[in-house]
Protein backbone atom coordinates (compact mmCIF):
# COMPACT_ATOMS: atom_id res chain seq x y z
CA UNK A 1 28.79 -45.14 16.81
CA UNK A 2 30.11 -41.70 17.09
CA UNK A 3 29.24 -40.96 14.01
CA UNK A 4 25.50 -41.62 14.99
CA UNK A 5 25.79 -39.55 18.12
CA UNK A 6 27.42 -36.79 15.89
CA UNK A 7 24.17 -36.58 13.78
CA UNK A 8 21.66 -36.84 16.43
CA UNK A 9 23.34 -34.12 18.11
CA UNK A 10 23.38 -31.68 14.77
CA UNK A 11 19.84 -32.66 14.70
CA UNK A 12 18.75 -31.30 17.99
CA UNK A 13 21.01 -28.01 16.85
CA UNK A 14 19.07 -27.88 13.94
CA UNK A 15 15.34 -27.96 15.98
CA UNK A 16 16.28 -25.59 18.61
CA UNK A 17 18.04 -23.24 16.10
CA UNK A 18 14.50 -23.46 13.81
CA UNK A 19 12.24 -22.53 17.32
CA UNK A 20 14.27 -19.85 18.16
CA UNK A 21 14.43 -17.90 14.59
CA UNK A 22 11.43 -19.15 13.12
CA UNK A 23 9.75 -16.86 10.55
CA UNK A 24 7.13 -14.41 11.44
CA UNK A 25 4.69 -16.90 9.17
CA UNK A 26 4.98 -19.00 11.77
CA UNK A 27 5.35 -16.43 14.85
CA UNK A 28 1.96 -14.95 16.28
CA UNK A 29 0.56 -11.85 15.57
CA UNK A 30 1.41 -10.05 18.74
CA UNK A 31 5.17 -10.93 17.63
CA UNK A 32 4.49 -9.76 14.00
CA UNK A 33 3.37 -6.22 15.42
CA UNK A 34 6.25 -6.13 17.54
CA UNK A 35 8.47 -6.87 14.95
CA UNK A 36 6.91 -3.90 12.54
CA UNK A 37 6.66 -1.75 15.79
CA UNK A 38 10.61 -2.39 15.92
CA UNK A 39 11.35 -1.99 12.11
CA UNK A 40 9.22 1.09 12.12
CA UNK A 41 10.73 2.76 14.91
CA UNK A 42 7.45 3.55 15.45
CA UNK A 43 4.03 4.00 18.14
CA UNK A 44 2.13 0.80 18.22
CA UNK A 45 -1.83 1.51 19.14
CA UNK A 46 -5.16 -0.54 18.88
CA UNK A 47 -7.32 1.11 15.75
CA UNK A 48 -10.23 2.70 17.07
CA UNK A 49 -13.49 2.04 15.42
CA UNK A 50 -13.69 -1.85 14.69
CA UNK A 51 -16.99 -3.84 15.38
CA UNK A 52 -17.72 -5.18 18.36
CA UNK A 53 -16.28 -8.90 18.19
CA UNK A 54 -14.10 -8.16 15.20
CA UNK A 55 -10.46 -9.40 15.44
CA UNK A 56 -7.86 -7.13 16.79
CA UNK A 57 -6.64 -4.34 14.68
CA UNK A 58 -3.51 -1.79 15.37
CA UNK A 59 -1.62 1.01 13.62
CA UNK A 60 1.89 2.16 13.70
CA UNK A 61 2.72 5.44 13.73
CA UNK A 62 5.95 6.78 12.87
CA UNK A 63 7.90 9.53 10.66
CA UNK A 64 10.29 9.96 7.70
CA UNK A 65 11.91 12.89 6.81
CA UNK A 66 9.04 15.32 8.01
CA UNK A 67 6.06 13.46 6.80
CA UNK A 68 3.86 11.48 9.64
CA UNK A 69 3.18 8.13 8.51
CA UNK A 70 0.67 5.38 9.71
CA UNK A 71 0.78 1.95 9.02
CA UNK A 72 -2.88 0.14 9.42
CA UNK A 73 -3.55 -3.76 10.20
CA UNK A 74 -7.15 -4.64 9.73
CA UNK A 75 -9.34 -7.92 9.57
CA UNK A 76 -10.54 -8.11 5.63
CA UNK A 77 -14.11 -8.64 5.83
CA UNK A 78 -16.18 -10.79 4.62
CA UNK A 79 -14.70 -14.32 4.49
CA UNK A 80 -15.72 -17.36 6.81
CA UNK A 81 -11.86 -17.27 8.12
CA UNK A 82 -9.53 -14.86 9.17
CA UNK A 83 -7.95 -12.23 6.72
CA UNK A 84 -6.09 -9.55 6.58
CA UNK A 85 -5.16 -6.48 4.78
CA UNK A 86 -2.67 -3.75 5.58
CA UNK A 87 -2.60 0.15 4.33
CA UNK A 88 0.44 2.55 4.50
CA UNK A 89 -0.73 5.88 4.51
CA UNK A 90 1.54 9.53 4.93
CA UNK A 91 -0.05 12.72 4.83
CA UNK A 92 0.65 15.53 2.50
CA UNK A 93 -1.56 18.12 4.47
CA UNK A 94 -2.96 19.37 0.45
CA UNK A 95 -6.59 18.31 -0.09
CA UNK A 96 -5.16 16.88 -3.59
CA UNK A 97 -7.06 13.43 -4.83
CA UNK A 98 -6.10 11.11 -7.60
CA UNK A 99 -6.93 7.80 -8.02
CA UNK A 100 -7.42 5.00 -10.47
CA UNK A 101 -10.46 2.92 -11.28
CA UNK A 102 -11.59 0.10 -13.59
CA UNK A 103 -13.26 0.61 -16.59
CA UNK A 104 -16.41 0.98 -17.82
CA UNK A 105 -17.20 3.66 -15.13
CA UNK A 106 -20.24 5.77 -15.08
CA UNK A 107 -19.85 9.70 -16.43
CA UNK A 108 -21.69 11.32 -12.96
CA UNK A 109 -18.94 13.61 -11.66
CA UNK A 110 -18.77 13.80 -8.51
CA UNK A 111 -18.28 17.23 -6.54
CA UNK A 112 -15.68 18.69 -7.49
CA UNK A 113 -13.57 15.75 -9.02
CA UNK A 114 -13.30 15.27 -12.42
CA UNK A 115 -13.67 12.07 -14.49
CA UNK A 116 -10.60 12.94 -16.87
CA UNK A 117 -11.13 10.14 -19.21
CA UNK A 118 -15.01 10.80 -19.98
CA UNK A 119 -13.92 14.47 -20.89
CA UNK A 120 -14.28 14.83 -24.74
CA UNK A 121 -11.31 14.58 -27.03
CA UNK A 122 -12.05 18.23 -27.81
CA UNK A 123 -12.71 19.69 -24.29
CA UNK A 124 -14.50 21.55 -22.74
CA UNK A 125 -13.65 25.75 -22.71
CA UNK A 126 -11.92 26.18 -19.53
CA UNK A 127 -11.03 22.35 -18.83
CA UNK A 128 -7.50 20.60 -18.52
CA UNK A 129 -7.14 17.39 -19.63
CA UNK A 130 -4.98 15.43 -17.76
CA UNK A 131 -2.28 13.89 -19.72
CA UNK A 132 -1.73 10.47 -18.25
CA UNK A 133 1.35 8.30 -19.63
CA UNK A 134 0.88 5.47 -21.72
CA UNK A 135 2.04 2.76 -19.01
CA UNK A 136 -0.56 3.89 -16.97
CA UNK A 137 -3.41 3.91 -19.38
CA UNK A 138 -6.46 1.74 -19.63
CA UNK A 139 -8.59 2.88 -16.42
CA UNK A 140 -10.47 5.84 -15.55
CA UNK A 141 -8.45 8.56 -14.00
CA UNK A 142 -10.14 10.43 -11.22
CA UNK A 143 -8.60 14.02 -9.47
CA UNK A 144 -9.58 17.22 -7.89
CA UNK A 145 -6.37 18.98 -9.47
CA UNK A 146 -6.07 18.36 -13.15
CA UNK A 147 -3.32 21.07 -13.44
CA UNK A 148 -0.92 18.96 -9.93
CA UNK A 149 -1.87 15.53 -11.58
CA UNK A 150 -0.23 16.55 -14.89
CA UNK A 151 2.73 17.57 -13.16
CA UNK A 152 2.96 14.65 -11.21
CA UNK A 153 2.57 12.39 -14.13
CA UNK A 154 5.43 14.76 -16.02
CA UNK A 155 8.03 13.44 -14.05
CA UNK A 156 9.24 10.39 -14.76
CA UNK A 157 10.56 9.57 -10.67
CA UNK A 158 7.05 10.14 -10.18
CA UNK A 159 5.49 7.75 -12.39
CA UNK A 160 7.79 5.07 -11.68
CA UNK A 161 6.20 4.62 -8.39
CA UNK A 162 2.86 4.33 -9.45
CA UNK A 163 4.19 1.93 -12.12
CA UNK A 164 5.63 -0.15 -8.96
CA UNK A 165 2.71 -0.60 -7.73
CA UNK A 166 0.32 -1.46 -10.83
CA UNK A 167 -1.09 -4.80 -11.49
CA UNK A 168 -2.88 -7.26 -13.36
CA UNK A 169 -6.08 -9.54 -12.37
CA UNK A 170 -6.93 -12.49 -14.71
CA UNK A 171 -8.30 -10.24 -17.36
CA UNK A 172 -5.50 -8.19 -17.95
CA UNK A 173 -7.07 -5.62 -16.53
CA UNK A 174 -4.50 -3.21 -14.57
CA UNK A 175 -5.38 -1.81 -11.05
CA UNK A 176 -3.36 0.41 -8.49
CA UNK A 177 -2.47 -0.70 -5.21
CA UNK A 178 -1.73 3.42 -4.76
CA UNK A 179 -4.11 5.74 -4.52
CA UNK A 180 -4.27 9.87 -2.83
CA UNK A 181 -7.21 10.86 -1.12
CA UNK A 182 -7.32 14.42 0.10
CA UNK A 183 -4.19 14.70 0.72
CA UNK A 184 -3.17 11.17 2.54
CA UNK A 185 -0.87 9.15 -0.18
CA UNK A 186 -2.88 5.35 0.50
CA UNK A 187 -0.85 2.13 -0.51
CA UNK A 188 -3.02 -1.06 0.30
CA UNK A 189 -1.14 -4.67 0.67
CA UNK A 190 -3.42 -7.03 -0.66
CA UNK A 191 -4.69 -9.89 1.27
CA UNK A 192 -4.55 -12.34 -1.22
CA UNK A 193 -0.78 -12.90 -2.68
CA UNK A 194 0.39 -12.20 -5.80
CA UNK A 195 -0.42 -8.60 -6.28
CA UNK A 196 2.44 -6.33 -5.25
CA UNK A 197 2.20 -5.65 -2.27
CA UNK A 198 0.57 -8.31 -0.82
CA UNK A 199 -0.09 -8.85 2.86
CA UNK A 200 1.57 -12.43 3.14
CA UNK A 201 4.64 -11.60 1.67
CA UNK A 202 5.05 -8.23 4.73
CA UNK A 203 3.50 -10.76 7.09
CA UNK A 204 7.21 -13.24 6.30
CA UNK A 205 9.41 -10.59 6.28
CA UNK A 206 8.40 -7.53 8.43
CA UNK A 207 11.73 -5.56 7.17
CA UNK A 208 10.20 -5.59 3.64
CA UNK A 209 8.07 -3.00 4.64
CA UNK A 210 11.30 -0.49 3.81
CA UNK A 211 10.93 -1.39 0.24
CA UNK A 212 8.18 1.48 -0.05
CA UNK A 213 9.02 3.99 2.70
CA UNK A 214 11.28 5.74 0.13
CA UNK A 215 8.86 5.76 -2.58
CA UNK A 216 6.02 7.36 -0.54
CA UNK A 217 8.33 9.98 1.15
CA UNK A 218 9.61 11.21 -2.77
CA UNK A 219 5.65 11.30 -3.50
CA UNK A 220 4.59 13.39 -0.68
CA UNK A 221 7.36 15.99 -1.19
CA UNK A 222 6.52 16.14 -4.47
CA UNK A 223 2.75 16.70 -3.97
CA UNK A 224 3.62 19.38 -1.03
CA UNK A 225 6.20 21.47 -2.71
CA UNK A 226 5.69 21.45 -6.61
């Protein structure tokens, strides 16, 4: 009989050992935001201009290295339940743009940002053609600063992170989960899994979140200084 007593007893370790460290999956959201807050080392606030009615969403602010960050938690809209997506965002305090989108795209320019890949293979007197490299071909390449964007894309550091964040729907057609919009690097975690980043996966482990802080610092140095 002790032997029983021995394994009822290692069970009820086991349950109260699972309610006190459960994952954040399973933890609520004010914990989840707590836990980032922590991990962070950061300013948790309420984000200012949701809907009326809408469920809650927050922002972290914090710094690394010099460069203020913001981390952004917002309802994804649209579906019949509840779903989120997150951004990371650090400012570069340039008004430089660049961003990718899927093609066929339509040839308008808008002001004052270029459509690099509907400029002709022989271009245009006075225009710079941004040279983008091969791993990151097959969308349209959009930026306000032809002459910073072929820098950027000259150093290999610099396209590695863009390549960490590149991915692939059912297609095969490649998207960026990175994007820079005057000035303010933007890296979106998906809310549906299996795009990196994706919302679930930081929602599990709040500490992942350190996996791009480096990444995004390197960027906006590089984007401030060169």
């Amino acid at each position: 009989m002790a032997w029983v007593v021995l394994i009822v007893i290692l069970l009820l370790a086991g349950i109260i050992y699972l309610s006190v460290h459960s994952t954040p999956h399973n933890q609520t959201g004010e914990h989840f935001q707590r836990s980032l807050e922590k991990v962070l080392e950061g300013t948790l606030k309420p984000l200012s201009g949701q809907p009326p009615g809408s469920p809650e969403a927050f922002q972290i602010e914090f710094q690394i290295v010099g460069y203020p960050f913001v981390y952004e938690d917002v309802p994804d809209r649209g579906f019949a339940q509840e779903v989120r997506k997150a951004y990371l965002k650090v400012r570069t305090y340039t008004d430089f743009t660049l961003y990718f989108t899927e093609k066929p795209r339509s040839t308008t320019i808008k002001t004052d940002v270029i459509i690099v890949s509907n400029i002709p293979d022989k271009p245009i007197e006075g225009a710079e053609r941004v040279r983008v490299p091969a791993p990151l071909k097959g969308q349209d390449v959009q930026t306000n600063n032809t002459a910073l964007a072929n820098k950027l894309f000259a150093n290999g550091k610099m396209v590695d992170i863009f390549l960490e964040f590149r991915n692939e729907d059912s297609r095969g057609y490649p998207s960026l989960a990175l994007k820079i919009l005057e000035g303010t690097i933007i890296l979106e975690f998906h809310s549906a899994e299996g795009k990196t980043p994706d919302y679930r996966t930081l929602r599990r482990n709040p500490p992942s979140i350190e996996n791009y802080l480096g990444g995004l610092a390197l960027l906006a140095r590089f984007i401030k200084t060169v």
